[in-house]
Each structure stands twice: as structure tokens, then as C-alpha cells.
PDB file of N, CA and C in Angstrom:
ATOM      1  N   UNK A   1      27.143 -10.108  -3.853  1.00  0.00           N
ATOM      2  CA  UNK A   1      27.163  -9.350  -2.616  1.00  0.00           C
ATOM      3  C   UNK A   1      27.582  -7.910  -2.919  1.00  0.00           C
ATOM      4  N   UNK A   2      26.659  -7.129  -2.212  1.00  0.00           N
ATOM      5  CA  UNK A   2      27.357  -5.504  -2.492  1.00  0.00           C
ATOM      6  C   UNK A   2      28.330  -5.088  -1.249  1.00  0.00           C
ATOM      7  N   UNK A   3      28.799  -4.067  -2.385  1.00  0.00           N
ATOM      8  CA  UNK A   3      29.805  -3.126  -1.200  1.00  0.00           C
ATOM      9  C   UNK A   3      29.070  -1.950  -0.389  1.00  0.00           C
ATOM     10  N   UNK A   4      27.769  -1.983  -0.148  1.00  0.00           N
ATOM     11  CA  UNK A   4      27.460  -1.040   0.615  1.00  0.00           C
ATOM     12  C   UNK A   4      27.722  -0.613   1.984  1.00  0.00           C
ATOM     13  N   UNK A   5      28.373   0.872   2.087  1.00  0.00           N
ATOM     14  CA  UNK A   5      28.568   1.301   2.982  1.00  0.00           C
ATOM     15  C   UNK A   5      27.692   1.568   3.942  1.00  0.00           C
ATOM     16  N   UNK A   6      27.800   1.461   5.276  1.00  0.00           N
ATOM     17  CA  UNK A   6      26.668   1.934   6.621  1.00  0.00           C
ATOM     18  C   UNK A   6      26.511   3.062   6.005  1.00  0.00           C
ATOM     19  N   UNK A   7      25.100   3.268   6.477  1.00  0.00           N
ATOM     20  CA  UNK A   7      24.590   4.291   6.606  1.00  0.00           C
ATOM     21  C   UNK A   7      25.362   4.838   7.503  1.00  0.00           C
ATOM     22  N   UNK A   8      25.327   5.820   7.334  1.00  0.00           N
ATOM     23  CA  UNK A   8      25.919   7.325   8.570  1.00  0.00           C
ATOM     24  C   UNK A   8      25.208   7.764  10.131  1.00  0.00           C
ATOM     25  N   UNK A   9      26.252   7.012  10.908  1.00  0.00           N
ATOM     26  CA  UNK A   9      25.394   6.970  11.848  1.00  0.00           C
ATOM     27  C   UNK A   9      24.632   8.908  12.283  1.00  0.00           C
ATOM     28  N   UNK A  10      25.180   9.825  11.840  1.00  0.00           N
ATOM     29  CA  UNK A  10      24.147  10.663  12.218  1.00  0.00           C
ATOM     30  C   UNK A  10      22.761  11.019  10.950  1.00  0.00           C
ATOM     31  N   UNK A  11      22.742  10.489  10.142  1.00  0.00           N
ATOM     32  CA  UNK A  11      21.895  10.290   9.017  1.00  0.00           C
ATOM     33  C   UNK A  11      20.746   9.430   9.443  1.00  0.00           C
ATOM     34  N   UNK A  12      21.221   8.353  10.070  1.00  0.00           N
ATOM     35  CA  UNK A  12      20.633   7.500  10.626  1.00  0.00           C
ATOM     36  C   UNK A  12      19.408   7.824  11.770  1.00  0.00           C
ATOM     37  N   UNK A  13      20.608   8.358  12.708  1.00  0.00           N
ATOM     38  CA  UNK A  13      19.663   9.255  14.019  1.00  0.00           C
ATOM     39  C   UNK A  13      18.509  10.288  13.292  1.00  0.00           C
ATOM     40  N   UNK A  14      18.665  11.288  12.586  1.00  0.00           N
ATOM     41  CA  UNK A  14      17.759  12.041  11.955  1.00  0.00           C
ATOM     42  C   UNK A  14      16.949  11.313  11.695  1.00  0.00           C
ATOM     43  N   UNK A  15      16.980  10.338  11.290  1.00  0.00           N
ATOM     44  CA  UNK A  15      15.858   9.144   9.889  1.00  0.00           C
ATOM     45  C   UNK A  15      15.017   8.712  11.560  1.00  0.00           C
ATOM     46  N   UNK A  16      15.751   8.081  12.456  1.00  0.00           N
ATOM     47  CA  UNK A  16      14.768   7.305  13.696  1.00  0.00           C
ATOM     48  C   UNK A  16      14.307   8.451  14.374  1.00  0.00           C
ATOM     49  N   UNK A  17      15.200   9.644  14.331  1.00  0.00           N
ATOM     50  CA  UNK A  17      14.380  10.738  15.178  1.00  0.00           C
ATOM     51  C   UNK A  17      13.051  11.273  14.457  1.00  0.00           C
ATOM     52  N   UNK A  18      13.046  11.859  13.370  1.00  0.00           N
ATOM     53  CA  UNK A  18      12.031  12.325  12.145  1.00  0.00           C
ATOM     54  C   UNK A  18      10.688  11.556  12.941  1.00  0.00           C
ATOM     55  N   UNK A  19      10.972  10.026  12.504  1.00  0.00           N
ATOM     56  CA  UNK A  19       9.629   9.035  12.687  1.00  0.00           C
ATOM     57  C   UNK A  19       9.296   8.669  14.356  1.00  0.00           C
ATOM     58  N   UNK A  20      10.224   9.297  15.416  1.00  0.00           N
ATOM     59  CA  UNK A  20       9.381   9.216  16.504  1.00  0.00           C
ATOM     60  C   UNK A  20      10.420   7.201  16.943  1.00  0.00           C
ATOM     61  N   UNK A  21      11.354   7.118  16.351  1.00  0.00           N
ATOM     62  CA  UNK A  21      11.843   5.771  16.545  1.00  0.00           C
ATOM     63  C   UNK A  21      10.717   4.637  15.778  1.00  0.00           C
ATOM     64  N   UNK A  22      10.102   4.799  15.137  1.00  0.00           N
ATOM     65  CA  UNK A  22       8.844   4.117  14.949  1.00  0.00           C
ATOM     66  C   UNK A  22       8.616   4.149  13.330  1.00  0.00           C
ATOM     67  N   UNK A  23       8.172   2.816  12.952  1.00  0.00           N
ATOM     68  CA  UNK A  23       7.845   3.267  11.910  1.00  0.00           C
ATOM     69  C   UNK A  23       6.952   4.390  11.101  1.00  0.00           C
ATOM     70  N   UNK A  24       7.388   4.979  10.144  1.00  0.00           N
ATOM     71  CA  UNK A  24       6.642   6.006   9.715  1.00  0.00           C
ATOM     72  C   UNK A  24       5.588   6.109   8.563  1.00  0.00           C
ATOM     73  N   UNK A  25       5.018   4.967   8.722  1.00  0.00           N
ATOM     74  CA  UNK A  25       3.811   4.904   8.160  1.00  0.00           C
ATOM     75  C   UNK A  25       2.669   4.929   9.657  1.00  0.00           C
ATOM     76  N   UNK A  26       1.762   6.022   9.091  1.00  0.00           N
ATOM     77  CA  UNK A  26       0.923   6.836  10.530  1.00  0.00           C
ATOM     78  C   UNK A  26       0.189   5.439  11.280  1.00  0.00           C
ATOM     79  N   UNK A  27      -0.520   4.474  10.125  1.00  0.00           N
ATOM     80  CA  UNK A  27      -1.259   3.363  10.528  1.00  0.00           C
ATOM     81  C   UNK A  27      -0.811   2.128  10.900  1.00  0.00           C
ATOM     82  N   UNK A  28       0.615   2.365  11.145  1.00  0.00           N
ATOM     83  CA  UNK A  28       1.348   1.328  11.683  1.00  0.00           C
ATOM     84  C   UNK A  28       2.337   1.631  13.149  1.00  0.00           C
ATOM     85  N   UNK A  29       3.355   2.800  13.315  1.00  0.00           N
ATOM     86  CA  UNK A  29       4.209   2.660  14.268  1.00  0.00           C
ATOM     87  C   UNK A  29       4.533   1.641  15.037  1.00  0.00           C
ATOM     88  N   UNK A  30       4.790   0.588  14.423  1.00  0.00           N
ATOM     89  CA  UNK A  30       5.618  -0.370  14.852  1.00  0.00           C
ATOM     90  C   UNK A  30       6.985   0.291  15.100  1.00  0.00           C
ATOM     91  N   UNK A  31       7.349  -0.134  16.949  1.00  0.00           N
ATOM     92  CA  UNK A  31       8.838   0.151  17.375  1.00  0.00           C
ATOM     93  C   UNK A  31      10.019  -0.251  16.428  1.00  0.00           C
ATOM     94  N   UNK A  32      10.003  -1.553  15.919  1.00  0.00           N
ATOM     95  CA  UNK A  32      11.247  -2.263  15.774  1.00  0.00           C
ATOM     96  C   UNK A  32      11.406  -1.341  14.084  1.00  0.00           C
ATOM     97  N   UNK A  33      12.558  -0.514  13.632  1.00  0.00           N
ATOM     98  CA  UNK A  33      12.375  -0.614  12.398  1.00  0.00           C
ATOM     99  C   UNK A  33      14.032  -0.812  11.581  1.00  0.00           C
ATOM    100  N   UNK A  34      13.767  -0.241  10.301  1.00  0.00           N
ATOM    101  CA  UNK A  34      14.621  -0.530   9.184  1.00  0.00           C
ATOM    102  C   UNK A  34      14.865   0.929   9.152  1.00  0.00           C
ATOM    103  N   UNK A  35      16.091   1.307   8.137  1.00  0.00           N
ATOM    104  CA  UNK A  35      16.100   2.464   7.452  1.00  0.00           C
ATOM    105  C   UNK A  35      15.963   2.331   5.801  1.00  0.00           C
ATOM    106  N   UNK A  36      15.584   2.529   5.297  1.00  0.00           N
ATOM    107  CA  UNK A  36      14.479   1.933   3.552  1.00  0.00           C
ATOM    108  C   UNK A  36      15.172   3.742   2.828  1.00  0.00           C
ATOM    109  N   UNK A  37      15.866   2.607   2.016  1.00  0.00           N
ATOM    110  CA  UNK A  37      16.132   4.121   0.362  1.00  0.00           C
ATOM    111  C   UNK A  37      14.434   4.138  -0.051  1.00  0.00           C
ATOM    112  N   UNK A  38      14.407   5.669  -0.409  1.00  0.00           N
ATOM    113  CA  UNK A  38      13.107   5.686  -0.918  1.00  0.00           C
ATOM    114  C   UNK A  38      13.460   5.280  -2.613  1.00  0.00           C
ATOM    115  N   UNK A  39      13.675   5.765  -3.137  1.00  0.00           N
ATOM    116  CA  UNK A  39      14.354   5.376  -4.303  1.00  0.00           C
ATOM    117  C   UNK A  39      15.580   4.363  -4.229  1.00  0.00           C
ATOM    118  N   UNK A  40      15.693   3.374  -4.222  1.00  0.00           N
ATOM    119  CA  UNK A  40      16.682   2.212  -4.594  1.00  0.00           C
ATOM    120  C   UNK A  40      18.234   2.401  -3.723  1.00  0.00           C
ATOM    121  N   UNK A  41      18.801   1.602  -3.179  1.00  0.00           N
ATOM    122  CA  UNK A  41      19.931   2.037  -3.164  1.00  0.00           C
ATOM    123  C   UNK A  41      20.882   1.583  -4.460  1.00  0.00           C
ATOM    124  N   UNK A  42      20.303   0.842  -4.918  1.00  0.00           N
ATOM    125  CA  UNK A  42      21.259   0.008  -6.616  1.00  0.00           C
ATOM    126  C   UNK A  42      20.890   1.411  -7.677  1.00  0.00           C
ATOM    127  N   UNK A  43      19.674   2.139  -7.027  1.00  0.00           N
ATOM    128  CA  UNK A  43      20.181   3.340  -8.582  1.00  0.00           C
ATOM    129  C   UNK A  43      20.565   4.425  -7.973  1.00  0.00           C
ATOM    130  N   UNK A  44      20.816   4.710  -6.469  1.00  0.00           N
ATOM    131  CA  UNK A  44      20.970   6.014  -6.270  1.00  0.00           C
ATOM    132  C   UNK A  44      22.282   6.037  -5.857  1.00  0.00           C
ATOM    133  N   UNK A  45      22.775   4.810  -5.274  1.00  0.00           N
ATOM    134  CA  UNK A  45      24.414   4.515  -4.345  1.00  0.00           C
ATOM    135  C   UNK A  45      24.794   5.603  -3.765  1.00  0.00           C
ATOM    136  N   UNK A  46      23.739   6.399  -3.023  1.00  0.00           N
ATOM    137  CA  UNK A  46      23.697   7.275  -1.916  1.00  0.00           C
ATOM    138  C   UNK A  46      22.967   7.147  -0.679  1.00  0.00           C
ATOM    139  N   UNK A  47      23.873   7.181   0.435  1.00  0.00           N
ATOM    140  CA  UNK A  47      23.053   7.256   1.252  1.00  0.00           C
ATOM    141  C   UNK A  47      22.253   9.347   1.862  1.00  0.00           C
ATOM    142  N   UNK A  48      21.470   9.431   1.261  1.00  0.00           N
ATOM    143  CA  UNK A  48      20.801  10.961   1.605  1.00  0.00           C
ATOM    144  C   UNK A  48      19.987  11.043   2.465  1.00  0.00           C
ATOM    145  N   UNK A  49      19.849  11.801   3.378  1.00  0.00           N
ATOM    146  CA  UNK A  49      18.447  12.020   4.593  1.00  0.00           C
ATOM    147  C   UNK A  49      17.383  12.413   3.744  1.00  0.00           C
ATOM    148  N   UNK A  50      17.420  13.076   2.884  1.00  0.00           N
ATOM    149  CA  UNK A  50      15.482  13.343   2.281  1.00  0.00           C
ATOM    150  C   UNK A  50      15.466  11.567   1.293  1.00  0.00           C
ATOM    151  N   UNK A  51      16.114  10.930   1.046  1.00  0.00           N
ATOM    152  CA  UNK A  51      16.373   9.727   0.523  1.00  0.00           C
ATOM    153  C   UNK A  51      15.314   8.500   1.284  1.00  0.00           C
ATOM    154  N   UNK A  52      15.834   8.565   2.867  1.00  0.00           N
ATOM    155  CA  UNK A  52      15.142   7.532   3.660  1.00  0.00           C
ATOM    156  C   UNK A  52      14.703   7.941   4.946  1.00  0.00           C
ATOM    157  N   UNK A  53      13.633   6.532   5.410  1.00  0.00           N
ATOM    158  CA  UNK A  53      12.803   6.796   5.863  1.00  0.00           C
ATOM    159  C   UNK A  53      12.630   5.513   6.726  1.00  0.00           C
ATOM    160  N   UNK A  54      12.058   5.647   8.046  1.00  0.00           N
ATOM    161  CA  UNK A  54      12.430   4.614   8.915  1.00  0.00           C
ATOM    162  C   UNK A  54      11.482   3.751   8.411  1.00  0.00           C
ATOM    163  N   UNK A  55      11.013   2.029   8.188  1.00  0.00           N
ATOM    164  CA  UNK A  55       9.969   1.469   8.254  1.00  0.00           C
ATOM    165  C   UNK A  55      10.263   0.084   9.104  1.00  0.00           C
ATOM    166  N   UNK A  56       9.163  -0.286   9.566  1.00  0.00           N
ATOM    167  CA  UNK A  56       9.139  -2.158  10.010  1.00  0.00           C
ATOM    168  C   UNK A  56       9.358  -2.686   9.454  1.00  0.00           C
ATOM    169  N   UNK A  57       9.978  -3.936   9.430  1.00  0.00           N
ATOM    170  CA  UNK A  57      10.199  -5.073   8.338  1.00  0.00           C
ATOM    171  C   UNK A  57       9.049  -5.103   7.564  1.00  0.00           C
ATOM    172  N   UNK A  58       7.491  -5.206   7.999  1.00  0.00           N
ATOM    173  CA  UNK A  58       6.627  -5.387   7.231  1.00  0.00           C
ATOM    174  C   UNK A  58       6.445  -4.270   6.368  1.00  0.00           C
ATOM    175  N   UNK A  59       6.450  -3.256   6.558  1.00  0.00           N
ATOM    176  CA  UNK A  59       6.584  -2.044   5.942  1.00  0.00           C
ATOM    177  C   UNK A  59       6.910  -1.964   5.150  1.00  0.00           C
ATOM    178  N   UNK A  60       8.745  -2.231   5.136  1.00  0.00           N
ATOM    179  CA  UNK A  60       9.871  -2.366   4.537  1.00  0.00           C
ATOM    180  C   UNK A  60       9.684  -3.454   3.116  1.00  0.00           C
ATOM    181  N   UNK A  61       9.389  -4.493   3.714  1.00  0.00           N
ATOM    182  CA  UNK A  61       8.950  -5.739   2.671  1.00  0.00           C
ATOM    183  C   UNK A  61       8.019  -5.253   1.199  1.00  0.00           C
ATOM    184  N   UNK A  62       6.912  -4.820   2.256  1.00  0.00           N
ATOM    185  CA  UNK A  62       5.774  -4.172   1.160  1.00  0.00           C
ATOM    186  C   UNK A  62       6.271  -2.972   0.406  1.00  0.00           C
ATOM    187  N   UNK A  63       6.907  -2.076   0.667  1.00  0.00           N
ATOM    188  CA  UNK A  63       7.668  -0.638  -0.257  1.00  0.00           C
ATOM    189  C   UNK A  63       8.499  -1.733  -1.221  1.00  0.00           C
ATOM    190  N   UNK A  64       9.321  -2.994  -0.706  1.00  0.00           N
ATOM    191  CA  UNK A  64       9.983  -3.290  -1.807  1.00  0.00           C
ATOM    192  C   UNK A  64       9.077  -4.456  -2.814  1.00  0.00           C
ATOM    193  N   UNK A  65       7.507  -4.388  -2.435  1.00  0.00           N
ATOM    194  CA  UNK A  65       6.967  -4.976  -3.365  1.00  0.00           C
ATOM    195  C   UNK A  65       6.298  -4.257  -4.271  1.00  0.00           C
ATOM    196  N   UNK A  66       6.148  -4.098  -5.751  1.00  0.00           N
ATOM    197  CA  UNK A  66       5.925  -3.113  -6.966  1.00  0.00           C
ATOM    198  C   UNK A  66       4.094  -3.465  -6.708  1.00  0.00           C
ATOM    199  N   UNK A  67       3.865  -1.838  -6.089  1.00  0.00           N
ATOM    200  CA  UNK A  67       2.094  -1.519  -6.001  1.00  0.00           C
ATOM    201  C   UNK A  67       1.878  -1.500  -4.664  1.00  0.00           C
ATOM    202  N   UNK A  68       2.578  -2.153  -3.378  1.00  0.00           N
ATOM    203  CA  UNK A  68       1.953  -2.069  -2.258  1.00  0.00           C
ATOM    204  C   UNK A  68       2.140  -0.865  -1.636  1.00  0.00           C
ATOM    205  N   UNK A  69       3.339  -0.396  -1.165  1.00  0.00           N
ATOM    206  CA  UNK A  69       3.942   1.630  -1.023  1.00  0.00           C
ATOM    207  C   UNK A  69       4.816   2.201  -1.925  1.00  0.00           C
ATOM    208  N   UNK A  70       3.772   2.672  -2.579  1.00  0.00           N
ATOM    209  CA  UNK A  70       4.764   3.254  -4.045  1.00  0.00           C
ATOM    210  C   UNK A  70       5.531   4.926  -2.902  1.00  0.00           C
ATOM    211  N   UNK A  71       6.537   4.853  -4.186  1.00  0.00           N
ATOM    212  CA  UNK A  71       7.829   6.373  -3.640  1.00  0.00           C
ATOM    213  C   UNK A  71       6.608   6.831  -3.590  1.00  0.00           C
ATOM    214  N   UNK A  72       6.202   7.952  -3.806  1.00  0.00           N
ATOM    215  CA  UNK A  72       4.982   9.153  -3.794  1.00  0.00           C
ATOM    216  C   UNK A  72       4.527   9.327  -2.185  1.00  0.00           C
ATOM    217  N   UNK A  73       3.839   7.607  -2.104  1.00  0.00           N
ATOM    218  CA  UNK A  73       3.362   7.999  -1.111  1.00  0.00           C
ATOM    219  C   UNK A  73       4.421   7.825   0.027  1.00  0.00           C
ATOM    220  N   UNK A  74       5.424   6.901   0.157  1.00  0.00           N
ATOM    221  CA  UNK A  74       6.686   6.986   1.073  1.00  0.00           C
ATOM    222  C   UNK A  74       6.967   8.460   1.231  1.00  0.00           C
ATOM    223  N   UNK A  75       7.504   9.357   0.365  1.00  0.00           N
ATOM    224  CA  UNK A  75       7.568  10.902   0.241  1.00  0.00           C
ATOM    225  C   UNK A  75       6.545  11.463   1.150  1.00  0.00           C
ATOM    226  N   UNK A  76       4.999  11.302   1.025  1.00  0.00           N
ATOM    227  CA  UNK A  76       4.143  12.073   1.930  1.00  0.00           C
ATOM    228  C   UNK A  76       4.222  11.847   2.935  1.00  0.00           C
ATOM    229  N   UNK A  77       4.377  10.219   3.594  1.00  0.00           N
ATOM    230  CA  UNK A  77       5.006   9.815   4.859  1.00  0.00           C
ATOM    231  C   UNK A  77       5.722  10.591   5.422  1.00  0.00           C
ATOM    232  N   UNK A  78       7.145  10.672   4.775  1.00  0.00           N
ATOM    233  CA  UNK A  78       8.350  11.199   5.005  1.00  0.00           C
ATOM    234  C   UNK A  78       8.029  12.703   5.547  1.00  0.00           C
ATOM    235  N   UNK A  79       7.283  13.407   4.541  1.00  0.00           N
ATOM    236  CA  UNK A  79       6.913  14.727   4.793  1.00  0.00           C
ATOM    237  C   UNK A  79       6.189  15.449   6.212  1.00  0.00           C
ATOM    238  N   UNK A  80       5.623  13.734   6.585  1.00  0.00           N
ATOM    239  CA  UNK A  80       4.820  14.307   7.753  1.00  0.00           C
ATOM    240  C   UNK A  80       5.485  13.633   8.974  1.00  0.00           C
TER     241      UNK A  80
END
């Protein structure tokens, strides 16, 4: 079990505000979401706003599967 700390609740707000409350993949906006390290939280043990990015569980699932949303494109997400 980890010791991870909450996210920050105003870190947080930025991350659901950014994406519209919605996930932020354009071909999905599903309401219900997650807040997703773009890079790992086991290698970064930061929580950073350019870091994450709101997604759906399904979303979420697939970024943490290797080939389905690689970082890169999470980043262009993020960007827009």
C-alpha cells in the first residue's frame, strides 16, 4: 500500500476545470472522471498541474495500458 498524498484540492479544480469537468480526451467527454499522472505517480511522487489530466475510468484504464494512450499523446490532450 502507498503513502500517497491527495491531490491538492486546488490542483485538482484546475485539472476538472482545464477539461470542461469531462474527460479530456476530445472523442470521449465522459462526465464521471479520474485525475491520471501523466507520467507515473511511482516515478514522479509529485503531484504537478502540467503532470495531470482529467480522464474516465475507461480512459484512465487504457493510458495505464502500454500502447493504448501513450504520454505524447495525453500531453496534446492536455494542451488542448
Amino acid at each position: 500500500m502507498s503513502d500517497r498524498p491527495p491531490i491538492p484540492a486546488e490542483i485538482r479544480r484546475r485539472v476538472l476545470v482545464e477539461a470542461g469537468h469531462r474527460c479530456a480526451i476530445p472523442t470521449c467527454r465522459y462526465i464521471d472522471v479520474d485525475v491520471h499522472h501523466i507520467i507515473p505517480w511511482e516515478t514522479c511522487k509529485i503531484h504537478e498541474y502540467d503532470n495531470l489530466i482529467a480522464l474516465c475510468p475507461n480512459c484512465h484504464r487504457r493510458a495505464h495500458k502500454k500502447g493504448e494512450i501513450d504520454r505524447k499523446s495525453l500531453r496534446l490532450y492536455k494542451a488542448n
